[in-house]
C-alpha atoms as a PDB file:
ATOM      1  CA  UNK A   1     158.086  70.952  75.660  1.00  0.00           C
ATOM      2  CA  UNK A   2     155.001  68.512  74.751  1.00  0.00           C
ATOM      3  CA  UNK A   3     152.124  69.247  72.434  1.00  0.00           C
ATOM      4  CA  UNK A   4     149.419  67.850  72.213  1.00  0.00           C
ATOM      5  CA  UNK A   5     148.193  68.062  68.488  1.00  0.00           C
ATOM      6  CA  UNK A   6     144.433  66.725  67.739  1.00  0.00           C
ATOM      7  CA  UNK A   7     144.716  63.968  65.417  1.00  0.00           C
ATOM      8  CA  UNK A   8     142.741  65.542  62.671  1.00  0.00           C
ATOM      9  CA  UNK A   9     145.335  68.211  63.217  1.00  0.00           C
ATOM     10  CA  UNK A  10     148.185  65.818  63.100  1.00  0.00           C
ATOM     11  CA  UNK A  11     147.120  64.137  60.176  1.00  0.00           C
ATOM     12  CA  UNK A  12     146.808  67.312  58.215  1.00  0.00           C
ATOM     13  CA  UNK A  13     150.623  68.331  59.393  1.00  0.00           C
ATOM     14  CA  UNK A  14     151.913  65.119  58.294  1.00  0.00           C
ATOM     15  CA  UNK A  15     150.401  65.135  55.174  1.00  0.00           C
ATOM     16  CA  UNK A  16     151.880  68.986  54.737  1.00  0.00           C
ATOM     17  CA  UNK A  17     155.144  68.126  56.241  1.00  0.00           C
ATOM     18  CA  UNK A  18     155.694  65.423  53.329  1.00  0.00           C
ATOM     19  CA  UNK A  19     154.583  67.577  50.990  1.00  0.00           C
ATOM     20  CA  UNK A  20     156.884  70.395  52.180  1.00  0.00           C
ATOM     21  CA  UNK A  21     159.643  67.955  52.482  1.00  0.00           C
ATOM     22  CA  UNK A  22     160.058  69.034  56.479  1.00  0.00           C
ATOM     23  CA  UNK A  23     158.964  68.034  59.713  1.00  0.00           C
ATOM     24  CA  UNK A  24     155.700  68.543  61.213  1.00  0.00           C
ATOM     25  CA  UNK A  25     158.207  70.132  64.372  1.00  0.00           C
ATOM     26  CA  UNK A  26     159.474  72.312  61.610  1.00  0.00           C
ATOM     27  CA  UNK A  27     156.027  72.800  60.614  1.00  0.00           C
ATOM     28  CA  UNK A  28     154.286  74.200  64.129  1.00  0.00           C
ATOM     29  CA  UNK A  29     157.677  76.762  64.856  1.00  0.00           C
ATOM     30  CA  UNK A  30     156.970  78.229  61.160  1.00  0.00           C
ATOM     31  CA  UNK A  31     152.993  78.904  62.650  1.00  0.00           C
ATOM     32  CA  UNK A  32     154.449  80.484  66.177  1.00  0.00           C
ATOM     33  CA  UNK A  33     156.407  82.498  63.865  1.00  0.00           C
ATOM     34  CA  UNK A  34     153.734  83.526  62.597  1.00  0.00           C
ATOM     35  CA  UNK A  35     151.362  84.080  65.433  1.00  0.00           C
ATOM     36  CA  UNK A  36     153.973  85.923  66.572  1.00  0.00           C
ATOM     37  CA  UNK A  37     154.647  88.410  63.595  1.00  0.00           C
ATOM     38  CA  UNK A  38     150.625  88.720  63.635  1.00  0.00           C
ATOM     39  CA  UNK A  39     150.584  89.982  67.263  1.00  0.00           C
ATOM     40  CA  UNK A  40     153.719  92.251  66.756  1.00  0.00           C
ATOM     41  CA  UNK A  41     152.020  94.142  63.687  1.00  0.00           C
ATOM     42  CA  UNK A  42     148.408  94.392  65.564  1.00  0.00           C
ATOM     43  CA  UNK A  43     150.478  95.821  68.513  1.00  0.00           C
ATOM     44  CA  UNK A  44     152.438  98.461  66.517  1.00  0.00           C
ATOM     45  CA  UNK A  45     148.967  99.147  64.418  1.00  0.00           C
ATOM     46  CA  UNK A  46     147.169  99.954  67.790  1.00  0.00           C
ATOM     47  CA  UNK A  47     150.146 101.950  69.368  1.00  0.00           C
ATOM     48  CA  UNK A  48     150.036 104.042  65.885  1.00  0.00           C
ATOM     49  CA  UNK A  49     146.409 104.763  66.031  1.00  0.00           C
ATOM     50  CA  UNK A  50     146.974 106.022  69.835  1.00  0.00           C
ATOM     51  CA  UNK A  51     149.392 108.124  68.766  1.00  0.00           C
ATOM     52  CA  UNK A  52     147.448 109.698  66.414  1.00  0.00           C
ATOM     53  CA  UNK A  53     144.176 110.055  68.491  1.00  0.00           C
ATOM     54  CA  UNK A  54     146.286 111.670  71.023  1.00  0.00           C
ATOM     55  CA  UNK A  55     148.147 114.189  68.929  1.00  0.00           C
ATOM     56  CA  UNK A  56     145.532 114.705  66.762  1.00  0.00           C
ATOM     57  CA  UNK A  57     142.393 114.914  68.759  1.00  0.00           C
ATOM     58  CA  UNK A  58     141.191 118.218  68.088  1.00  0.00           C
ATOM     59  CA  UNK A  59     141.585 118.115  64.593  1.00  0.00           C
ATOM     60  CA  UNK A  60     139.905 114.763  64.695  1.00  0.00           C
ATOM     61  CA  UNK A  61     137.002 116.406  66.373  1.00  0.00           C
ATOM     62  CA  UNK A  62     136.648 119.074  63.862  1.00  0.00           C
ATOM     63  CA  UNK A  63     136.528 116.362  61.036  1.00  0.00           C
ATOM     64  CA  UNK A  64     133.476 115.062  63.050  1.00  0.00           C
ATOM     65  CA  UNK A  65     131.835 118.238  62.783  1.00  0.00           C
ATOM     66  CA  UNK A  66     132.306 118.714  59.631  1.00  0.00           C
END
């Protein structure tokens, strides 16, 4: 796989990478980790609120009215 990393990007990931004592390779899989993790929880977050709009609708509405 190639990347293409802007250079004020790459700059920034070098200077982190030293820092860090790592690799700027290292570096980008710890941030698709990330992204990753990020869209797992959003997914499970939005499955959980359909769940509980569709078992709980009617009470829901009565809340509204209230």
């Amino acid at each position: 796989m190639n990347l293409r990393v802007p250079e004020d990007l790459d700059r920034r990931l070098e200077k982190l990478a030293a820092e860090e004592h790592t690799s700027k390779s290292a570096l980008l899989l710890q941030g698709a980790e990330l992204v990753l993790q990020r869209h797992a929880r959003r997914h499970e977050i939005s499955e959980g609120l359909n769940f509980v709009i569709g078992h709980n609708a009617e009470l829901l509405k009565r809340l509204e009215d209230a």
